[in-house]
C-alpha atoms as a PDB file:
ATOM      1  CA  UNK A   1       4.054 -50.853 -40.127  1.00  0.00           C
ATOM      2  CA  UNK A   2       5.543 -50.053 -43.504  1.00  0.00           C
ATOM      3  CA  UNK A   3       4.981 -46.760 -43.639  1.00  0.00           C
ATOM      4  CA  UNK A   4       5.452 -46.515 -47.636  1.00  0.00           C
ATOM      5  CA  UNK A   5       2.399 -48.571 -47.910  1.00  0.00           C
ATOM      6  CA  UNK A   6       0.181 -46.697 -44.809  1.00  0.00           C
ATOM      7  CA  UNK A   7      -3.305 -46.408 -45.931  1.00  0.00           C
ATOM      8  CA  UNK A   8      -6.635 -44.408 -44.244  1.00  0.00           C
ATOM      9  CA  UNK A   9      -7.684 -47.682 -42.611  1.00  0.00           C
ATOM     10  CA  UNK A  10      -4.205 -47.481 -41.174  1.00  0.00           C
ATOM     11  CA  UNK A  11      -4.602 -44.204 -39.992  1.00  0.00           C
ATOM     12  CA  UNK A  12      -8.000 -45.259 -38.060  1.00  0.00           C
ATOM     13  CA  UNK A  13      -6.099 -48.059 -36.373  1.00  0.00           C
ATOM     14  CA  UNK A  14      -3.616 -46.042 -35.276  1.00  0.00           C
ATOM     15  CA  UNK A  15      -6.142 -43.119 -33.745  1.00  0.00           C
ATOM     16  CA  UNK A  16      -7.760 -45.724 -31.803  1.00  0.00           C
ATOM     17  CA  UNK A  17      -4.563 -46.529 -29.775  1.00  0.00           C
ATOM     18  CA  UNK A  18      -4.574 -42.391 -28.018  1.00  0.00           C
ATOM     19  CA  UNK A  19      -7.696 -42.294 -25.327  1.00  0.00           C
ATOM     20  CA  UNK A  20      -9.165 -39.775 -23.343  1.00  0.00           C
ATOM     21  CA  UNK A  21     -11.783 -37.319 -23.536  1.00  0.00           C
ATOM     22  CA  UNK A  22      -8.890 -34.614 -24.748  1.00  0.00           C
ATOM     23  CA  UNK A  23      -9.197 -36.371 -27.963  1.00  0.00           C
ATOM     24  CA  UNK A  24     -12.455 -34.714 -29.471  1.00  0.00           C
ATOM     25  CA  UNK A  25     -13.224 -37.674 -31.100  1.00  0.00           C
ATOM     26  CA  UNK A  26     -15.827 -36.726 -32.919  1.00  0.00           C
ATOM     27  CA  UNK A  27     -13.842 -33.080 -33.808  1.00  0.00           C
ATOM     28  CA  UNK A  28     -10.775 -34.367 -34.889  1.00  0.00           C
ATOM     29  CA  UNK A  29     -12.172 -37.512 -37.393  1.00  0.00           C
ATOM     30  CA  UNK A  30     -14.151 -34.822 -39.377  1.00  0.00           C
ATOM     31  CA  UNK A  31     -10.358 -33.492 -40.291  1.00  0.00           C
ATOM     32  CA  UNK A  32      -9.089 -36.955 -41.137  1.00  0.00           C
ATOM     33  CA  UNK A  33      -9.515 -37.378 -44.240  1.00  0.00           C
ATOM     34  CA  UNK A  34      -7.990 -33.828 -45.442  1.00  0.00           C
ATOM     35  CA  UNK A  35      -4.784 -34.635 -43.519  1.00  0.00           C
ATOM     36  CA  UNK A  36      -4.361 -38.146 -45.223  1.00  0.00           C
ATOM     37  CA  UNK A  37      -4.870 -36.503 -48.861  1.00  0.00           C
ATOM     38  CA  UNK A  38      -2.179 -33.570 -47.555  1.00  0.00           C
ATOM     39  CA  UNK A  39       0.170 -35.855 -46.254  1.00  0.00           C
ATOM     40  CA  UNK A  40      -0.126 -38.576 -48.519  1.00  0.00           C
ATOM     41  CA  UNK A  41      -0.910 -37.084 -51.552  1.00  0.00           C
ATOM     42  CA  UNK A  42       0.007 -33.340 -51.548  1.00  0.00           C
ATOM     43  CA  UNK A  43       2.345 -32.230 -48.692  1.00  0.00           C
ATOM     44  CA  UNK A  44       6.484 -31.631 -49.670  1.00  0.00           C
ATOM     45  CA  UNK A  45       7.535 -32.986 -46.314  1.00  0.00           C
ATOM     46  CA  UNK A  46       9.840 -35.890 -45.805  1.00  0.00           C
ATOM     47  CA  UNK A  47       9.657 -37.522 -42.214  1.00  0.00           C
ATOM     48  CA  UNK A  48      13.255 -37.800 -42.600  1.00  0.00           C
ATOM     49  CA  UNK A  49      13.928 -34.210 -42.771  1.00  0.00           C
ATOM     50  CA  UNK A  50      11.136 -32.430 -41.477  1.00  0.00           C
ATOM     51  CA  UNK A  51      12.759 -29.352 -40.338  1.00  0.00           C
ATOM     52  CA  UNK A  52      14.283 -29.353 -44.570  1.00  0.00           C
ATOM     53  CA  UNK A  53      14.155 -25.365 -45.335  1.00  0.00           C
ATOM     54  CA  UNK A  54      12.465 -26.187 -48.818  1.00  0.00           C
ATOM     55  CA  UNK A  55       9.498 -27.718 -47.445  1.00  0.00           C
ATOM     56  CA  UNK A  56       5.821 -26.846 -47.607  1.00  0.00           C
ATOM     57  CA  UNK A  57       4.601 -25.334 -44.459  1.00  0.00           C
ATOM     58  CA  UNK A  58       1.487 -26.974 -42.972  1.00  0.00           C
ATOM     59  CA  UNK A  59      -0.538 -25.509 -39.907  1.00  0.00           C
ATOM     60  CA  UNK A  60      -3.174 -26.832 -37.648  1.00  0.00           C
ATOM     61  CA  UNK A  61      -4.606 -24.302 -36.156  1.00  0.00           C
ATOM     62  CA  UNK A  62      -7.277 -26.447 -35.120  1.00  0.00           C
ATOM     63  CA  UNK A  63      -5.155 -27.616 -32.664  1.00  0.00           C
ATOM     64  CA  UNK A  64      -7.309 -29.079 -29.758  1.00  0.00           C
ATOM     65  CA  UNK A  65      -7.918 -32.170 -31.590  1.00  0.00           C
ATOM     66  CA  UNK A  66      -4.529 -33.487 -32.906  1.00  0.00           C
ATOM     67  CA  UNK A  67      -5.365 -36.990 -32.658  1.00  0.00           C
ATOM     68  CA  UNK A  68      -6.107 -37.749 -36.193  1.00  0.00           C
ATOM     69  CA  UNK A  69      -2.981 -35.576 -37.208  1.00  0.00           C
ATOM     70  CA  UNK A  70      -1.030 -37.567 -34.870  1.00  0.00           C
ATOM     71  CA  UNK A  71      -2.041 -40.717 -36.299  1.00  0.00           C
ATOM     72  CA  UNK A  72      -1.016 -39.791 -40.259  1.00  0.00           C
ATOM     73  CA  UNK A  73       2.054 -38.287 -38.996  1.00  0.00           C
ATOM     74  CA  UNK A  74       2.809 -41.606 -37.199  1.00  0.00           C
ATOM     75  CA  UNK A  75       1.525 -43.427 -40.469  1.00  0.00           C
ATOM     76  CA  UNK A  76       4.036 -41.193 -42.112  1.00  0.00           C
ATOM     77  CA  UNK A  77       7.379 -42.495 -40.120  1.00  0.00           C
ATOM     78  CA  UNK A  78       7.312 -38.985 -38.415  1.00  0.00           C
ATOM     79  CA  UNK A  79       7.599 -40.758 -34.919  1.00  0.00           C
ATOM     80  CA  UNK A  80       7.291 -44.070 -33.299  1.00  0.00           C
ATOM     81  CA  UNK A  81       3.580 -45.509 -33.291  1.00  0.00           C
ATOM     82  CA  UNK A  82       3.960 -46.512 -29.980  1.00  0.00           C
ATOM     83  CA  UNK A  83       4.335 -42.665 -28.405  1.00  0.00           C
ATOM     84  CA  UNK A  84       0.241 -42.841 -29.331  1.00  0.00           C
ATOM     85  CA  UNK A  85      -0.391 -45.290 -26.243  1.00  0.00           C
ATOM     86  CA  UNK A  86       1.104 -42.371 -24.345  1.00  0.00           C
ATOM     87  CA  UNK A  87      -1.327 -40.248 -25.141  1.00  0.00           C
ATOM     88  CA  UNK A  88      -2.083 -37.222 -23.018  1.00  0.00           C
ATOM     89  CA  UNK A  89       0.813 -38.921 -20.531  1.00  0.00           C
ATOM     90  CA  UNK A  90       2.813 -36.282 -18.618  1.00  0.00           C
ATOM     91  CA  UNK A  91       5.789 -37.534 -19.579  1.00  0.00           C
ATOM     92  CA  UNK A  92       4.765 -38.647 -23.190  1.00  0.00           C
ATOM     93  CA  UNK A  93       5.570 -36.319 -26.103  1.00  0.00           C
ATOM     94  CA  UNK A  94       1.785 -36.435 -27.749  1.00  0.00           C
ATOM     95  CA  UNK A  95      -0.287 -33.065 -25.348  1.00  0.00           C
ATOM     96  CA  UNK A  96      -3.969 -32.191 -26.038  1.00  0.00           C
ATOM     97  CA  UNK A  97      -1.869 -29.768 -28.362  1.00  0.00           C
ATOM     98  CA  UNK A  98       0.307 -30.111 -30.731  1.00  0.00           C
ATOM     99  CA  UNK A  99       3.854 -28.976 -29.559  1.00  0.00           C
ATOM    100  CA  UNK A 100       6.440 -28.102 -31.977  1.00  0.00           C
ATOM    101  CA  UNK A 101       9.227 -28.982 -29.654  1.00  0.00           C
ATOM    102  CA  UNK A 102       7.909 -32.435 -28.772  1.00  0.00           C
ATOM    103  CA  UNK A 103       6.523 -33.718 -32.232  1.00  0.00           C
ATOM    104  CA  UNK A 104       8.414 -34.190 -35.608  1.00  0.00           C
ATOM    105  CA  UNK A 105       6.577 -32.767 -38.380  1.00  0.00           C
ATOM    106  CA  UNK A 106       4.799 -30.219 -36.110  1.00  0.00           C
ATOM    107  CA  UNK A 107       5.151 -26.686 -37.664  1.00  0.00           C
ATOM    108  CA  UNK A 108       3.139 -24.862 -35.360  1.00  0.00           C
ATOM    109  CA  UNK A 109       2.186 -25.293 -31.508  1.00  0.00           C
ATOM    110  CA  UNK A 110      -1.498 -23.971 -32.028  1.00  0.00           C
ATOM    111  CA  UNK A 111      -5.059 -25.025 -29.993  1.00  0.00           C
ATOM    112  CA  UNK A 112      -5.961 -21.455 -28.996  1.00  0.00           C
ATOM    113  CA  UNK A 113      -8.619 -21.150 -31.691  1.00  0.00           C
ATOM    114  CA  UNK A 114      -7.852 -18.208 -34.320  1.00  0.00           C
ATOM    115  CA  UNK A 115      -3.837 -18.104 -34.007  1.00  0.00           C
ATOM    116  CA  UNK A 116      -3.261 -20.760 -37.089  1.00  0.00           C
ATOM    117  CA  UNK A 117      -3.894 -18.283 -39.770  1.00  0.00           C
ATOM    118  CA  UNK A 118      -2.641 -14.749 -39.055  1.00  0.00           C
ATOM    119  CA  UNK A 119       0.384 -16.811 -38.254  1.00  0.00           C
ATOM    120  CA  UNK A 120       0.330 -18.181 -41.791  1.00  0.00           C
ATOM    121  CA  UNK A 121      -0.319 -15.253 -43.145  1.00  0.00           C
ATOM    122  CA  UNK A 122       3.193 -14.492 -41.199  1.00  0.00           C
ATOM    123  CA  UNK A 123       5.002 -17.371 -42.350  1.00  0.00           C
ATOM    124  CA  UNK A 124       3.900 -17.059 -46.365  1.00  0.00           C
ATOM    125  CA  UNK A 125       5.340 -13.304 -46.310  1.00  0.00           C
ATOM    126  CA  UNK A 126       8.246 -14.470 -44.458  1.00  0.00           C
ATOM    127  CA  UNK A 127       9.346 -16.976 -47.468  1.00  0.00           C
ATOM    128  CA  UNK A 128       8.472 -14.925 -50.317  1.00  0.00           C
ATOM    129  CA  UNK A 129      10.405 -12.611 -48.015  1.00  0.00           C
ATOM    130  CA  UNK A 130      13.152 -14.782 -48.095  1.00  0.00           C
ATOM    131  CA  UNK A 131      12.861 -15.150 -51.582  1.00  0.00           C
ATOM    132  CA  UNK A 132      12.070 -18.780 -51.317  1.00  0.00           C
ATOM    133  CA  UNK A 133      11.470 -21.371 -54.602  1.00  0.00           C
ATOM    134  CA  UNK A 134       7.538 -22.225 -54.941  1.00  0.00           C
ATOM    135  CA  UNK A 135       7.138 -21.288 -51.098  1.00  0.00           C
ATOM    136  CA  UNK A 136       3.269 -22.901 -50.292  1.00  0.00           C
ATOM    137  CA  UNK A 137       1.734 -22.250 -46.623  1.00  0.00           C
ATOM    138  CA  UNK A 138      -1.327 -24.111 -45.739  1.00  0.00           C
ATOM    139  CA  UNK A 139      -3.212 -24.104 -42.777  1.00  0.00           C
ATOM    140  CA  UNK A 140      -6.309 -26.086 -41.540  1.00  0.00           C
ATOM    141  CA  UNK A 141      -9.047 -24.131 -39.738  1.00  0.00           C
ATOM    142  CA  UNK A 142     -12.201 -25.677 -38.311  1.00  0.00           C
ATOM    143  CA  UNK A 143     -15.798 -23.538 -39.219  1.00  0.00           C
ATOM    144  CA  UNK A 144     -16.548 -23.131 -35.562  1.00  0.00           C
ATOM    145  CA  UNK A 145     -13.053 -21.413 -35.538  1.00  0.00           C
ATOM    146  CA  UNK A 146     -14.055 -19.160 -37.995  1.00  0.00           C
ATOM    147  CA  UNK A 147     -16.166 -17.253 -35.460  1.00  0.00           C
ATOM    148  CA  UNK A 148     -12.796 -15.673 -34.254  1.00  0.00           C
ATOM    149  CA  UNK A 149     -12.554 -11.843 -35.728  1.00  0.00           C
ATOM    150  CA  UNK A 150      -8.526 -12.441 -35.892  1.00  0.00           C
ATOM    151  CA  UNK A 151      -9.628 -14.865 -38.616  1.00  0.00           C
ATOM    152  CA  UNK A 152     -11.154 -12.257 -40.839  1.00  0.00           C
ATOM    153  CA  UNK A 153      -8.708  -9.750 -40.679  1.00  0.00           C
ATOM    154  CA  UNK A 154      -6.313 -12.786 -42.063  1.00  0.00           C
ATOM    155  CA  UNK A 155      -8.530 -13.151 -45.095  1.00  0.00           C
ATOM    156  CA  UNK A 156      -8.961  -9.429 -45.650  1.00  0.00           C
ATOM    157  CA  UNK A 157      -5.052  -9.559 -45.085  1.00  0.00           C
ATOM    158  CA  UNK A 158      -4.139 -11.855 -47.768  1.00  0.00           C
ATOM    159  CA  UNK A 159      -5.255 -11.481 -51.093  1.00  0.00           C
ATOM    160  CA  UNK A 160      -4.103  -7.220 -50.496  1.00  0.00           C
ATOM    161  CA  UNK A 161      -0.443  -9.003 -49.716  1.00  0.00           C
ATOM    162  CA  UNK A 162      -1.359 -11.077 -53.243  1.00  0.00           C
ATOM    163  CA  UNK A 163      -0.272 -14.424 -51.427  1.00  0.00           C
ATOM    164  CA  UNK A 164      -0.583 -16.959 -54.298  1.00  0.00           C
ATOM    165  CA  UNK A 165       1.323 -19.884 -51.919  1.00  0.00           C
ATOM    166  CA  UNK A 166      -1.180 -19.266 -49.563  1.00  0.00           C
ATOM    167  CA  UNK A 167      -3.357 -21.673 -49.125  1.00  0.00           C
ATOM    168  CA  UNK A 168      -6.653 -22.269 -46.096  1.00  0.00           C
ATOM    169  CA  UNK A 169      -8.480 -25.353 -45.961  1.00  0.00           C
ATOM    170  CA  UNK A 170     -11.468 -24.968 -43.659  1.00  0.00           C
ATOM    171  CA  UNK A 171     -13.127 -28.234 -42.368  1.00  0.00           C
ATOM    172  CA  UNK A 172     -16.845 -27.443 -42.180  1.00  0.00           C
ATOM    173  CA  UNK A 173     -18.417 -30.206 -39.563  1.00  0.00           C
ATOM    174  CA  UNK A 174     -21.505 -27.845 -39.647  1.00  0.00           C
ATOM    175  CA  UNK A 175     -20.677 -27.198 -36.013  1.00  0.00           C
ATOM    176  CA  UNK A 176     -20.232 -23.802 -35.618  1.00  0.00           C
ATOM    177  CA  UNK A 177     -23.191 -22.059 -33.847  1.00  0.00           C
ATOM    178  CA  UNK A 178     -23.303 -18.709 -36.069  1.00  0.00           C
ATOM    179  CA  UNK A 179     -24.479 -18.898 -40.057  1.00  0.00           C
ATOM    180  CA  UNK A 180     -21.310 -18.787 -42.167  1.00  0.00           C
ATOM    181  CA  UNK A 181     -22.546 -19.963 -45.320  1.00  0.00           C
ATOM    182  CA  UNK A 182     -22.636 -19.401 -48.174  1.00  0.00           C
ATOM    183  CA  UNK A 183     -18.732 -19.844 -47.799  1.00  0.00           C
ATOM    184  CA  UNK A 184     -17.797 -18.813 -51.702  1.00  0.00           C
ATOM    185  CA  UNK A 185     -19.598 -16.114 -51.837  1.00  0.00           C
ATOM    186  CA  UNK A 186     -18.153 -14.851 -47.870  1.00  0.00           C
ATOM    187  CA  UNK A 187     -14.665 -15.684 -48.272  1.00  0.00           C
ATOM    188  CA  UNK A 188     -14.606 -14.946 -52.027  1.00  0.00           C
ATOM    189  CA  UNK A 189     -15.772 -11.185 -51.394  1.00  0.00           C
ATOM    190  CA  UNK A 190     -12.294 -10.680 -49.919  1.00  0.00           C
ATOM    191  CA  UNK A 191     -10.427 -11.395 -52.937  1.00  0.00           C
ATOM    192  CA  UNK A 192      -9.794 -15.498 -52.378  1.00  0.00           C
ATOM    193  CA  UNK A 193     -10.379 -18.371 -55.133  1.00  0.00           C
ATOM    194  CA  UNK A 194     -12.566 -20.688 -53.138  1.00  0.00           C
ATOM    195  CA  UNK A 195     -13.485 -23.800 -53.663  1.00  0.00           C
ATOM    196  CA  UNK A 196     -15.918 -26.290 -51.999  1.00  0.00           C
ATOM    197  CA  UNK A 197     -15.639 -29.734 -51.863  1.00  0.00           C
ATOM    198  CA  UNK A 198     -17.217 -33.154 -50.280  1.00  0.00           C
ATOM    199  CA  UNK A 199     -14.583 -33.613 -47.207  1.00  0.00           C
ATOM    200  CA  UNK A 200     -14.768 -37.247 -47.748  1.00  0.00           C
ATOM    201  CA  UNK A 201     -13.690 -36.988 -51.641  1.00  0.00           C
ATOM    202  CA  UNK A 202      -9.609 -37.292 -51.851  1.00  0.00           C
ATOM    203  CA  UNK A 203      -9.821 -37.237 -55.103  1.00  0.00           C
ATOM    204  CA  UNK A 204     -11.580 -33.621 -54.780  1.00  0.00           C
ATOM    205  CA  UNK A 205      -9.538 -32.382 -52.217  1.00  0.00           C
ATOM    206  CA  UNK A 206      -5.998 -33.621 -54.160  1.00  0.00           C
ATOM    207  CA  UNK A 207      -7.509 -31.268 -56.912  1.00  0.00           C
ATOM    208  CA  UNK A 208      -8.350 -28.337 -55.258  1.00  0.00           C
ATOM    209  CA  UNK A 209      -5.232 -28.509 -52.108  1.00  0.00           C
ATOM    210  CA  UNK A 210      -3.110 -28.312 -55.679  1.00  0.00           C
ATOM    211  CA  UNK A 211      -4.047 -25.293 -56.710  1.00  0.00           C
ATOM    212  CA  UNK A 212      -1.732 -22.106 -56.960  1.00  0.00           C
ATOM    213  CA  UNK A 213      -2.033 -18.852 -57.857  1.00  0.00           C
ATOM    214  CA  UNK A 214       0.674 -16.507 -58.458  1.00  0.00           C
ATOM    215  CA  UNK A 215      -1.146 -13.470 -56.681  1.00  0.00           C
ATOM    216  CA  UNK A 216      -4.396 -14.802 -55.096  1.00  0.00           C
ATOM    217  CA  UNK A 217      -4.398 -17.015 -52.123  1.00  0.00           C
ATOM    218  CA  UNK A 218      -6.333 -19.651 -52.136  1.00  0.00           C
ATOM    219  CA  UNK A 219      -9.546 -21.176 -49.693  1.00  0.00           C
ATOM    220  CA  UNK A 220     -10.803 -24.845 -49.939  1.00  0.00           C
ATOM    221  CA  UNK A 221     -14.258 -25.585 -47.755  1.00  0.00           C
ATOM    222  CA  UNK A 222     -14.244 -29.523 -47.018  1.00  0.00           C
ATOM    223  CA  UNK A 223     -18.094 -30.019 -46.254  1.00  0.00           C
ATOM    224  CA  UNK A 224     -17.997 -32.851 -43.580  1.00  0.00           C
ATOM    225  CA  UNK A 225     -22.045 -33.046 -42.641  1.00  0.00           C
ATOM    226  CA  UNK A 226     -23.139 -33.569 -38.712  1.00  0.00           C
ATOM    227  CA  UNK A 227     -23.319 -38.036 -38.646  1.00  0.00           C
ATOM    228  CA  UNK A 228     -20.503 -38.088 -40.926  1.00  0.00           C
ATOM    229  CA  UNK A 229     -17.434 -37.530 -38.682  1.00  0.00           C
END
């Protein structure tokens, strides 16, 4: 595969080679599109140099369903194509969770569900911290995932730490079994510029994943209805 010219269709071929009920089908395709537009579109992360200290800092902390990530980061050139048939293998690299220290382009080792944003919350402070040029943090949270309390004290957290390269994109699969919307209006109330958009819309989500603030972090709501995964 020519990974310069990798499309979405690509992507679906290439999630179709990892089996196994660890794969949350159904979980992880409702994130697939965001992750193509991020990796394709928005993300400063070369599969060359993926540990490079300038570039953008993606999480997953909806980490128990990595095979669509897997699959763009294969599309990328981030690893071989062929460690997806190994799948779930004990002696493959590709777990039920994504392991820093066994996948390129991993930032995070994350599938216990609320641990993806305080520990962006973490890593933003750490590179303004460090006093780093245009430093952006983004991190993908499920709505289900949302039901986690350490989840809220992140996005009370935040916007009081004004940080602008901050950056949550929430994947709402309507799956979560408490009401969370209206999600403006929730997550807004902290002090975040939110921003909802149809999950399936690249277009839409290139717009929004681009925005940056210099003091107020930012939350995009990717509305992926139930029969669309």
């Amino acid at each position: 595969m020519d990974t310069r010219r990798a499309t979405l269709d690509d992507v679906r071929t290439l999630m179709a080679r990892t089996t196994g009920d660890e794969k949350h089908e159904e979980s992880t395709t409702s994130t697939m599109d965001a992750l193509w537009v991020l990796y394709d579109r928005v993300l400063r992360i070369d599969p060359d140099t993926p540990d490079a200290e300038e570039r953008d800092r993606f999480i997953v902390s909806k980490g128990h369903g990595p095979a669509a990530l897997y699959a763009v980061l294969a599309a990328k050139g981030f690893f071989p194509a062929e460690w997806l048939d190994r799948f779930l293998e004990h002696d493959g690299h590709l777990g039920s969770h994504p392991d820093r220290t066994q996948v390129p382009g991993i930032e995070a080792s994350t599938g216990s569900l609320g641990h993806g944003l305080p520990m962006a919350v973490g890593v933003a402070l750490a590179l303004r911290a460090k006093g780093a040029h245009d430093p952006r943090t983004t991190v993908l949270c499920g709505d289900a995932e949302l039901n986690e309390g350490s989840n809220w004290e992140a996005i009370l957290l935040a916007p009081q730490l004004a940080l602008g390269g901050l950056t949550l994109l929430v994947i709402d699969n309507h799956s979560s079994s408490l009401t969370m919307q209206p999600w403006a209006e929730r997550i807004g109330s902290f002090g975040w510029d939110v921003h909802v958009v149809n999950g399936h819309d690249h277009d839409a989500l290139e717009r929004a994943l681009r925005v940056r603030h210099a003091d107020v972090p930012t939350a995009i709501v990717a509305d992926v209805p139930e029969g669309e995964w």
